[in-house]
N, C-alpha and C. Protein backbone atom coordinates (compact mmCIF):
# COMPACT_ATOMS: atom_id res chain seq x y z
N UNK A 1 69.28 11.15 328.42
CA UNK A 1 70.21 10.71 329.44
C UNK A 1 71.61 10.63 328.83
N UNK A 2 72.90 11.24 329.33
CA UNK A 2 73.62 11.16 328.85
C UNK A 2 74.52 9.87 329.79
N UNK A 3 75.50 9.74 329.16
CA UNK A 3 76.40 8.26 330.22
C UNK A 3 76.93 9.28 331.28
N UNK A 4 76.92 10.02 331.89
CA UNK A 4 77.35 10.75 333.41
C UNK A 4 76.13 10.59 333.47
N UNK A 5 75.34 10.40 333.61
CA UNK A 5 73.84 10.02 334.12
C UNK A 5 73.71 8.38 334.76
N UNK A 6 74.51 7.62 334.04
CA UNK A 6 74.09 6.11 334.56
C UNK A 6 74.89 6.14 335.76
N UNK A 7 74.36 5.76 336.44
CA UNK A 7 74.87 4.94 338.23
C UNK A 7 76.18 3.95 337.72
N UNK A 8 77.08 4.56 338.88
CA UNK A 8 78.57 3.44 338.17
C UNK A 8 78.53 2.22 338.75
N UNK A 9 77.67 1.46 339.12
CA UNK A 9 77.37 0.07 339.17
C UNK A 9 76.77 -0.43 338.18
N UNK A 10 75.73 0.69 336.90
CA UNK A 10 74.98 -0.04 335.93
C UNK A 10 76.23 0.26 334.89
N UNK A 11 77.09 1.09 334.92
CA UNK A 11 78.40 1.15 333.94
C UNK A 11 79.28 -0.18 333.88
N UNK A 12 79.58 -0.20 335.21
CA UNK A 12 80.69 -1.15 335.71
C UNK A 12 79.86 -2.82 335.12
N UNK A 13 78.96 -2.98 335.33
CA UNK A 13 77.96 -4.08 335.17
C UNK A 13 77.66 -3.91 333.37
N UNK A 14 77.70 -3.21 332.50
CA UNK A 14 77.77 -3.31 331.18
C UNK A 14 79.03 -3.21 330.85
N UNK A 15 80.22 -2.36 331.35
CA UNK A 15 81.33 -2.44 330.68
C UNK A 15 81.93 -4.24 331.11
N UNK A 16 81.57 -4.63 332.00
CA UNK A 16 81.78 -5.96 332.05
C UNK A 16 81.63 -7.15 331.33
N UNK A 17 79.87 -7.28 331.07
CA UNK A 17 79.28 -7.66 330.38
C UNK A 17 79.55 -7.46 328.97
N UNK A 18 79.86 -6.29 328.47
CA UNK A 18 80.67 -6.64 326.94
C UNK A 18 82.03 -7.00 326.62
N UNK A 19 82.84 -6.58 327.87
CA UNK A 19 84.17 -7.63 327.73
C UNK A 19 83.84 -8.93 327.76
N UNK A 20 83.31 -9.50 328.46
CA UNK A 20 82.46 -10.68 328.79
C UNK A 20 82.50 -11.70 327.57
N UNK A 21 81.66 -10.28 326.27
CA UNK A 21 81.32 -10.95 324.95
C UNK A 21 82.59 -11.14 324.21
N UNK A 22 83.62 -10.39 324.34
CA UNK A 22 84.82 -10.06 323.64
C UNK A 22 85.72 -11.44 323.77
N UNK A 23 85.44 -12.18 325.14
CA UNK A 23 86.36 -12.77 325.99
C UNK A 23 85.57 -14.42 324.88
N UNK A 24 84.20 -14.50 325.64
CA UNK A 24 83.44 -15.95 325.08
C UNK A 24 83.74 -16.00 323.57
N UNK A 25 83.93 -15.03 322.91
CA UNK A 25 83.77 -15.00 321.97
C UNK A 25 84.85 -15.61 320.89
N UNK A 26 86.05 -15.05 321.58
CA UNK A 26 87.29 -15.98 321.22
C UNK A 26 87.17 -17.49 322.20
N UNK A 27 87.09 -17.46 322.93
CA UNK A 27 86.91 -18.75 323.82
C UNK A 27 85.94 -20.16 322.78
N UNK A 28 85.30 -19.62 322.21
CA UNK A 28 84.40 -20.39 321.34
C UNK A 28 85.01 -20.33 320.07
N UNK A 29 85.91 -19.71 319.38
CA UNK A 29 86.53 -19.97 318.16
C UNK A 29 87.51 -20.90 318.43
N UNK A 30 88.05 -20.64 319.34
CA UNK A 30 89.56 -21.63 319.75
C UNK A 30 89.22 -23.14 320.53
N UNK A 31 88.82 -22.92 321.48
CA UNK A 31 88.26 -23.80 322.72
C UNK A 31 87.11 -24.43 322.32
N UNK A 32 85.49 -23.73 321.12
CA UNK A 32 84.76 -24.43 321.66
C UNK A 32 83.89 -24.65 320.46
N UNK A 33 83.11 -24.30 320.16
CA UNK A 33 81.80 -24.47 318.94
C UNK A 33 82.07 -23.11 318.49
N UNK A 34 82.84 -23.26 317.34
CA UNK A 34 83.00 -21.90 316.14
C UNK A 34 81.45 -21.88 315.83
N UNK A 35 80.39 -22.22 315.58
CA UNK A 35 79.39 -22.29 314.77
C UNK A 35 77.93 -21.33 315.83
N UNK A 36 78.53 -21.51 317.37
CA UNK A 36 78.24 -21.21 318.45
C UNK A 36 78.55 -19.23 318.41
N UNK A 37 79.46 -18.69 317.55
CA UNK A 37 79.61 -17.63 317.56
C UNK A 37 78.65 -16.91 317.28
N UNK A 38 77.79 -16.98 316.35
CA UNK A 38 76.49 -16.55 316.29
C UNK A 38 75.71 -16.20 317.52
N UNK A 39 75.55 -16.92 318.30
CA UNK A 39 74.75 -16.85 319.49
C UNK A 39 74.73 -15.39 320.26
N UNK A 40 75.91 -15.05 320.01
CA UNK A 40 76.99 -13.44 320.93
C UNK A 40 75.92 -12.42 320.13
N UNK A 41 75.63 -12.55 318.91
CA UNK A 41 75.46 -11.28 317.93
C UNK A 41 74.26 -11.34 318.12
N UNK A 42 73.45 -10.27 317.87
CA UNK A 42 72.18 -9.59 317.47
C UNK A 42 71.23 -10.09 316.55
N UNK A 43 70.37 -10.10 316.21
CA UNK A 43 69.81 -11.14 315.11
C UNK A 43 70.86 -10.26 314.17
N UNK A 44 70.88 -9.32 313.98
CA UNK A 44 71.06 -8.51 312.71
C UNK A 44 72.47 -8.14 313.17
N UNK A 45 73.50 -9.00 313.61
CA UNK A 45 74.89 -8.88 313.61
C UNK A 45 75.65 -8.91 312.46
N UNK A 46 76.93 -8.24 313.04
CA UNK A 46 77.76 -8.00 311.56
C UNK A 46 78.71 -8.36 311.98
N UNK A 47 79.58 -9.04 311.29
CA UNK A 47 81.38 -8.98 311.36
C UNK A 47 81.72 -8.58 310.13
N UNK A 48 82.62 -7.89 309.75
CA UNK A 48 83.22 -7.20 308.28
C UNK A 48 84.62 -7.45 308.72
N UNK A 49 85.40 -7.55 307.14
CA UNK A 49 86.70 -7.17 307.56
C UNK A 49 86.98 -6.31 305.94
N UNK A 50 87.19 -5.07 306.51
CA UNK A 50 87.08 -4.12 305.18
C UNK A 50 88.20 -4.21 304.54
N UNK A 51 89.62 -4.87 305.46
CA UNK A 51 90.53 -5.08 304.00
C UNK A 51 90.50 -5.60 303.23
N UNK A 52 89.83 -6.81 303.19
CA UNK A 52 88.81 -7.91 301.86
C UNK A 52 87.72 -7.76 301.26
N UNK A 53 86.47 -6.44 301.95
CA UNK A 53 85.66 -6.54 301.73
C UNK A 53 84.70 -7.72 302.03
N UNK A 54 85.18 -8.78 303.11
CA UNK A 54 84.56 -9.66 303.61
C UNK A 54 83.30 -8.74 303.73
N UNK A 55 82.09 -9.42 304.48
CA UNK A 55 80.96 -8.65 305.76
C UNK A 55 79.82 -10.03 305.51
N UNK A 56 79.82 -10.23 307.06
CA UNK A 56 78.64 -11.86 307.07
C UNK A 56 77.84 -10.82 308.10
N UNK A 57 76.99 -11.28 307.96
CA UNK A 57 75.22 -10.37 308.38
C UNK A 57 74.39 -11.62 308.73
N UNK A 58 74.08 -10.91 310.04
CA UNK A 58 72.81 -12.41 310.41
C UNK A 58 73.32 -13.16 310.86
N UNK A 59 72.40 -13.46 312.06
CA UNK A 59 72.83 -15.33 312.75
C UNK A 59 72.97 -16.31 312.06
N UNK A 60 72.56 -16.62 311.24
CA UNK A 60 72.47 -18.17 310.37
C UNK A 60 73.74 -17.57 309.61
N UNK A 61 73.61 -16.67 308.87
CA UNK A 61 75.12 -16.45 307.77
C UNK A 61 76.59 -16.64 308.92
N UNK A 62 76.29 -15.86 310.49
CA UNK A 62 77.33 -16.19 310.72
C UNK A 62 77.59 -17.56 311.30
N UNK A 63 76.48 -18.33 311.72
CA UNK A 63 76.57 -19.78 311.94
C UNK A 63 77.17 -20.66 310.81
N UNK A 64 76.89 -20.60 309.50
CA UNK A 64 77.29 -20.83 308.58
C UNK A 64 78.43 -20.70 308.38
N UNK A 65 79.32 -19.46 308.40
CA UNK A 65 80.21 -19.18 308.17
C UNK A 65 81.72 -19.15 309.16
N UNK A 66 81.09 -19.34 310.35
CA UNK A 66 82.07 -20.14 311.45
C UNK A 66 82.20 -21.46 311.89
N UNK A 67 80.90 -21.97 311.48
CA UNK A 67 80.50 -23.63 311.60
C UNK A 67 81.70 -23.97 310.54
N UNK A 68 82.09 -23.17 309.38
CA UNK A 68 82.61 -24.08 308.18
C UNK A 68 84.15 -23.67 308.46
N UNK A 69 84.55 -23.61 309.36
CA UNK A 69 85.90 -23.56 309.37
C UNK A 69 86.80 -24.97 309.36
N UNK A 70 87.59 -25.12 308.88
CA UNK A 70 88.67 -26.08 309.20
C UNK A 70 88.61 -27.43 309.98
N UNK A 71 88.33 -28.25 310.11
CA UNK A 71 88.63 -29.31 311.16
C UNK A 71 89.35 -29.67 311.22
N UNK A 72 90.59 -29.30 310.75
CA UNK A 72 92.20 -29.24 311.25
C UNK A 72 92.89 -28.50 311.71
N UNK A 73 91.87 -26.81 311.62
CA UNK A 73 92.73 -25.81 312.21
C UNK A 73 92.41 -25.45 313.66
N UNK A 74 93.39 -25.19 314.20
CA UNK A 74 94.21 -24.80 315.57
C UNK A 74 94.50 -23.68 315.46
N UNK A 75 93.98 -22.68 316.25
CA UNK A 75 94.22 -21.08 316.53
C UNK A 75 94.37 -20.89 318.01
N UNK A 76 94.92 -20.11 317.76
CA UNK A 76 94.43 -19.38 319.59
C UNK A 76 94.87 -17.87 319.29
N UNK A 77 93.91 -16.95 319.63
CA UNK A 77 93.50 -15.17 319.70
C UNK A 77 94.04 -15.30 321.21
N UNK A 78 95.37 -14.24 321.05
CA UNK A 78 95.70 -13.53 322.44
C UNK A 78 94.84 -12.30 321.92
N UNK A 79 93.86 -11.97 323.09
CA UNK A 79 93.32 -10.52 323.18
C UNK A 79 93.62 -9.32 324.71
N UNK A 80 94.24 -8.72 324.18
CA UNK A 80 94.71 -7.44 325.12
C UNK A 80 93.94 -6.65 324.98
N UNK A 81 94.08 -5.13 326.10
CA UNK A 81 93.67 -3.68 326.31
C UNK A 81 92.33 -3.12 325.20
N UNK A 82 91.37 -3.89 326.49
CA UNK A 82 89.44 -3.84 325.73
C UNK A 82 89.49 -2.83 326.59
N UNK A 83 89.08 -2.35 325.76
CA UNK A 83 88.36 -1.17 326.11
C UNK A 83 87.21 -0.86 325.83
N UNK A 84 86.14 -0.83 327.08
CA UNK A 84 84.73 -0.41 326.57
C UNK A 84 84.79 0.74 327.04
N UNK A 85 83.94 1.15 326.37
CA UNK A 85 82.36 2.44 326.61
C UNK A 85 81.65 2.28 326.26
N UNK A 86 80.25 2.77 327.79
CA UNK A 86 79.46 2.72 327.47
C UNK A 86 78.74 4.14 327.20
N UNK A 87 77.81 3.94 325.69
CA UNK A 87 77.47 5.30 325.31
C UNK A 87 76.21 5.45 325.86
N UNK A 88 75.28 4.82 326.00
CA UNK A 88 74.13 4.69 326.58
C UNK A 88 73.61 3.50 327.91
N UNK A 89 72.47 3.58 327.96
CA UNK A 89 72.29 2.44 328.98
C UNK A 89 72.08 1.38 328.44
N UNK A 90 71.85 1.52 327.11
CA UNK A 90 71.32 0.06 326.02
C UNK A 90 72.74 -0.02 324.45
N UNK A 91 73.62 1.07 324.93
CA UNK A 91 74.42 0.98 323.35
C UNK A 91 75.94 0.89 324.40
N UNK A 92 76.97 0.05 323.54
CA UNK A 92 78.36 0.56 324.07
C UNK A 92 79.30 -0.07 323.00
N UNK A 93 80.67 0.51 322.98
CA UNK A 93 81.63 0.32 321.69
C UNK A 93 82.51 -0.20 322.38
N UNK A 94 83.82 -0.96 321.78
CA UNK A 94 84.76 -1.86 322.84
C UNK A 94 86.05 -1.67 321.52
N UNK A 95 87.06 -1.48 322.19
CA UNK A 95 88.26 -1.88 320.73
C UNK A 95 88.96 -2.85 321.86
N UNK A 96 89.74 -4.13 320.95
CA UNK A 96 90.38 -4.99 321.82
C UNK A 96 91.54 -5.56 320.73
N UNK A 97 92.85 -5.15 321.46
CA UNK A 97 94.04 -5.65 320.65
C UNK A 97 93.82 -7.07 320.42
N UNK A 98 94.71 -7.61 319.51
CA UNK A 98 94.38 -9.33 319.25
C UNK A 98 95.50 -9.58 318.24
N UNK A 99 96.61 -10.94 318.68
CA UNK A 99 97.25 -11.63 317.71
C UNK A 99 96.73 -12.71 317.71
N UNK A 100 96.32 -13.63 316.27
CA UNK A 100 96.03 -14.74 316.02
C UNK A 100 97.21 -15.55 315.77
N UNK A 101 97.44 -17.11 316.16
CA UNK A 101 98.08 -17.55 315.96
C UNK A 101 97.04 -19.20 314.89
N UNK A 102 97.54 -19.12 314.10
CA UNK A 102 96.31 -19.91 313.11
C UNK A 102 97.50 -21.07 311.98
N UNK A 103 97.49 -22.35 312.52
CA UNK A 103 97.57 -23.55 311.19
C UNK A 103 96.70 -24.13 310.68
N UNK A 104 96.44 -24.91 309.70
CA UNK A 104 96.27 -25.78 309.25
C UNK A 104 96.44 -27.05 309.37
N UNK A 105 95.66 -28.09 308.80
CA UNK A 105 96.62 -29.49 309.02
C UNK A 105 97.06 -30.12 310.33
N UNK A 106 96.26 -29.54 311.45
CA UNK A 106 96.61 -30.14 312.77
C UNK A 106 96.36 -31.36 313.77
N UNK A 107 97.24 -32.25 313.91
CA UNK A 107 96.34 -33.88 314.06
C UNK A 107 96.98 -33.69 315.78
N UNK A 108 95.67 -33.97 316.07
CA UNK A 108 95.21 -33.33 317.60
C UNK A 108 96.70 -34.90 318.16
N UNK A 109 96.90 -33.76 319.55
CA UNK A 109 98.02 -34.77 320.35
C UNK A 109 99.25 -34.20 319.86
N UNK A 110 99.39 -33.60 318.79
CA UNK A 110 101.11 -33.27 318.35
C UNK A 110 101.01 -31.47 318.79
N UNK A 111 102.33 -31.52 319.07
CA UNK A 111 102.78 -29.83 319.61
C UNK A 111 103.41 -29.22 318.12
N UNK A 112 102.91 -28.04 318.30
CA UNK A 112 103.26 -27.87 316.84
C UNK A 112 104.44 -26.66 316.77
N UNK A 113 105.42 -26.33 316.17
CA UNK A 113 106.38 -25.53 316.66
C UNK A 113 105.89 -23.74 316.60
N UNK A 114 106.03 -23.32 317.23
CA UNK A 114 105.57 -21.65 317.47
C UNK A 114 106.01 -20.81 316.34
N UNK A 115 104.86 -20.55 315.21
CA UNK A 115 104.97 -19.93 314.31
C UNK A 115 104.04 -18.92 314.30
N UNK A 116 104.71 -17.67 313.72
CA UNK A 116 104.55 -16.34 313.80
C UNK A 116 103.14 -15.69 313.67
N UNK A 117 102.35 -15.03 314.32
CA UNK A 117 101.22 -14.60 314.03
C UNK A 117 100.57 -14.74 312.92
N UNK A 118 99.03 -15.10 312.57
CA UNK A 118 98.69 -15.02 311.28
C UNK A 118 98.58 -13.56 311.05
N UNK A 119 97.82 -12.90 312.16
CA UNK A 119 97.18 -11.64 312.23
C UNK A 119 97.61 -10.81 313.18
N UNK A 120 97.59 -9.96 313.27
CA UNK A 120 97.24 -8.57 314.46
C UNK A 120 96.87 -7.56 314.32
N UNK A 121 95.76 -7.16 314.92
CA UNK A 121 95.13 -5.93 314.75
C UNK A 121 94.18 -5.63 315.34
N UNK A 122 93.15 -5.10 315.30
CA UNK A 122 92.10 -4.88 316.85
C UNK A 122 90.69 -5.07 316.01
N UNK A 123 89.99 -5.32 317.00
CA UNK A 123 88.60 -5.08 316.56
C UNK A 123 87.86 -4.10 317.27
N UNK A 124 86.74 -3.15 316.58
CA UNK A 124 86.24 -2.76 317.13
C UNK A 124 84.93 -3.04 316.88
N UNK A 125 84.03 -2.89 317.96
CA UNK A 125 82.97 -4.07 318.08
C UNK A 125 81.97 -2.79 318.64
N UNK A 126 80.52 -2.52 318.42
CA UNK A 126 79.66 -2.09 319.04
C UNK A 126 78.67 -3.32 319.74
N UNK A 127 77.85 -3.14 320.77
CA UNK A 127 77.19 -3.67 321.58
C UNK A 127 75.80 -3.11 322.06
N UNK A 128 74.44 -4.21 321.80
CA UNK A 128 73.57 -3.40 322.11
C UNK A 128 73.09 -4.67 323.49
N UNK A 129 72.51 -3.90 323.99
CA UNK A 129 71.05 -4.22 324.96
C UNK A 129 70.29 -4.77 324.65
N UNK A 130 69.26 -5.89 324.59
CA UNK A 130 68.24 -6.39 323.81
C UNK A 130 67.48 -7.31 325.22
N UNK A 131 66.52 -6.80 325.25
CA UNK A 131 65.59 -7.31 326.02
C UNK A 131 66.50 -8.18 327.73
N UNK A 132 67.48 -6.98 328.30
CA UNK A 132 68.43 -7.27 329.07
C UNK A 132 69.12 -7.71 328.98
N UNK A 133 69.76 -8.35 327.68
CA UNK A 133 71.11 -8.92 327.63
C UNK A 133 71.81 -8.13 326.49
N UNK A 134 72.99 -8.04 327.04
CA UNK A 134 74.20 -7.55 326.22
C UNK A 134 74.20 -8.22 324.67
N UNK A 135 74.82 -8.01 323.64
CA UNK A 135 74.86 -8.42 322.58
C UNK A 135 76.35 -7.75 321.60
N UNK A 136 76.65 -8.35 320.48
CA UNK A 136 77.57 -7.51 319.65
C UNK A 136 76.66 -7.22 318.93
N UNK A 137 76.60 -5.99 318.12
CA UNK A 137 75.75 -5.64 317.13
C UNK A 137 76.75 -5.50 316.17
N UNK A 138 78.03 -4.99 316.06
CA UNK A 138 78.59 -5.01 315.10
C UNK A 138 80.62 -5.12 315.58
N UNK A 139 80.96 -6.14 314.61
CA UNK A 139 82.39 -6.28 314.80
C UNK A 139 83.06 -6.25 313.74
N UNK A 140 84.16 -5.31 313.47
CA UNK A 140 84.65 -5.20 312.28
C UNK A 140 86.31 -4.88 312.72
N UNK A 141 86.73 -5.79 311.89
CA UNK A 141 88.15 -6.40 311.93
C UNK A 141 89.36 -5.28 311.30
N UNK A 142 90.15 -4.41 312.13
CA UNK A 142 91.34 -3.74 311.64
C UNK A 142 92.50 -4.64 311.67
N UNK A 143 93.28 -5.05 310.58
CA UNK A 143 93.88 -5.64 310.39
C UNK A 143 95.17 -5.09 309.33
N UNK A 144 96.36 -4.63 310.17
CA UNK A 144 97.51 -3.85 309.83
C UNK A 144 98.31 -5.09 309.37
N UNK A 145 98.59 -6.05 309.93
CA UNK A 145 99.93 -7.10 310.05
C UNK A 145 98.79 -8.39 309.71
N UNK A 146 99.19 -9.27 308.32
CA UNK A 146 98.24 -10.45 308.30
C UNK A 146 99.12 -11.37 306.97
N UNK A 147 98.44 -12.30 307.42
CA UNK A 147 99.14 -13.33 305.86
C UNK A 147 98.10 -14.36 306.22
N UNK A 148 98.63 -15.42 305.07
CA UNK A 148 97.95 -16.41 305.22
C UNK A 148 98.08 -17.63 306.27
N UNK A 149 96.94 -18.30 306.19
CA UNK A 149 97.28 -19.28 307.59
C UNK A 149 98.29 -20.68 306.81
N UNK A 150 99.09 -20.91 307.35
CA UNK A 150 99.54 -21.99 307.49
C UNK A 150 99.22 -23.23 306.83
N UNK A 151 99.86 -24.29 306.25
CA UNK A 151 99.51 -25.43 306.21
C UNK A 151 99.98 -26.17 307.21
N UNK A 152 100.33 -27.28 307.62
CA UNK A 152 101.36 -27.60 308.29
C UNK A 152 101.48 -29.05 307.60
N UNK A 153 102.65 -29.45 307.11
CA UNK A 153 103.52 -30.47 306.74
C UNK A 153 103.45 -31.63 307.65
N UNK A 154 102.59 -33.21 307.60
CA UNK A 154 102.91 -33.68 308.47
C UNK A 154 103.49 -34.36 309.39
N UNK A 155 104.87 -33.74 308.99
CA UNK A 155 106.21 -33.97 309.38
C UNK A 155 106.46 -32.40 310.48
N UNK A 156 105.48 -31.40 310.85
CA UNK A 156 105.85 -30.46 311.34
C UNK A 156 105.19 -30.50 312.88
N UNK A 157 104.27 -31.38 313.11
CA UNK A 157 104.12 -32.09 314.53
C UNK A 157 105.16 -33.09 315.02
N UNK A 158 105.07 -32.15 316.59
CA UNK A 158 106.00 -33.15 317.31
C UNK A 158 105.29 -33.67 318.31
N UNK A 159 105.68 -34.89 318.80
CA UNK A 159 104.46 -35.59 319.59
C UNK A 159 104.42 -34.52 321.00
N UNK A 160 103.49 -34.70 321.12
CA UNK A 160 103.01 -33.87 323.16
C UNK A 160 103.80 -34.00 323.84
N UNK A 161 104.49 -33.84 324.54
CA UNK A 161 105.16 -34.16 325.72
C UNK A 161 104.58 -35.01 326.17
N UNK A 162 104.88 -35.85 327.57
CA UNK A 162 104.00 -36.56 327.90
C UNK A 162 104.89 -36.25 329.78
C-alpha cells in the first residue's frame, strides 16, 4: 500500500494525531510533568541531539532524564510550521520549527525580563502506530542557534504585575 492509497480521512486523522504529539509534548515540558514525556514515546523511543552526542533510549531513561530537570527552570518552546507525513498507515515523520526560551533560578510569582532564545532549531521526529495509538518513535534535535541556559540573579525577577 502506498500513502495515495490511504483514504484522506485516515491521513487527515494521523497527520493530526502526530501534531497532537508534537503539541502535548512541549505542553508537558513547560506547563506540566517533564517526567510525563516518556509516556508520548514508544517503549523503544529515542530523543538524540547529535550536536552533543546526547541520545536517551527507552521510557524509564527518558522518564529519568526529564523527571531530573531543574525545579527552578522556566521554559517555554514556541513551536511553528509541523509538518507531517504520513508514510504509511502505521509510520509518519513530522519536522517542527521551535525557539526555546529557558532560565534558571526562577522563584515562581516574579516576571522575569525577556531574554534571548536558548535554542532554535527543528526537530525531526518519526511516529509509529502501536496497537492504535500514535506514538514518537524517534526525535532528534537540529540545533543551528544554541547557548547555554541562563542563571538568573535574584535580583533579575520583577514582581507579577498584579
Amino acid at each position: 500500500m502506498t500513502t495515495h492509497d490511504l483514504d484522506p480521512l485516515e491521513r487527515l486523522l494521523a497527520e493530526r494525531a502526530c501534531e497532537r504529539l508534537v503539541l502535548e509534548l512541549v505542553h508537558r515540558l513547560d506547563l506540566g510533568e517533564p517526567g510525563t514525556v516518556c509516556d508520548l514515546f514508544t517503549s523503544d523511543g529515542v530523543w538524540e541531539w547529535p550536536y552533543d552526542g546526547r541520545r536517551i533510549e527507552g521510557r524509564d531513561a527518558l522518564r529519568a532524564y526529564f523527571g531530573s530537570r531543574p525545579a527552578d527552570r522556566l521554559s517555554r518552546r514556541m513551536c511553528t510550521n509541523i509538518l507531517v507525513t504520513v508514510d504509511s498507515p502505521d509510520t509518519a515523520t513530522a519536522t517542527t520549527y521551535f525557539a526555546t526560551y529557558r532560565v534558571d533560578g526562577y522563584t515562581e510569582g516574579t516576571l522575569v525580563p525577556t531574554p534571548l532564545p536558548a535554542n532554535v532549531g527543528h526537530y525531526e521526529d518519526t511516529f509509529r502506530r502501536t496497537d492504535g495509538v500514535w506514538l514518537i518513535a524517534t526525535r532528534t534535535l537540529v540545533l543551528p542557534f544554541g547557548g547555554p541556559t541562563k542563571r538568573l540573579d535574584p535580583l533579575d525577577g520583577l514582581p507579577a504585575p498584579r
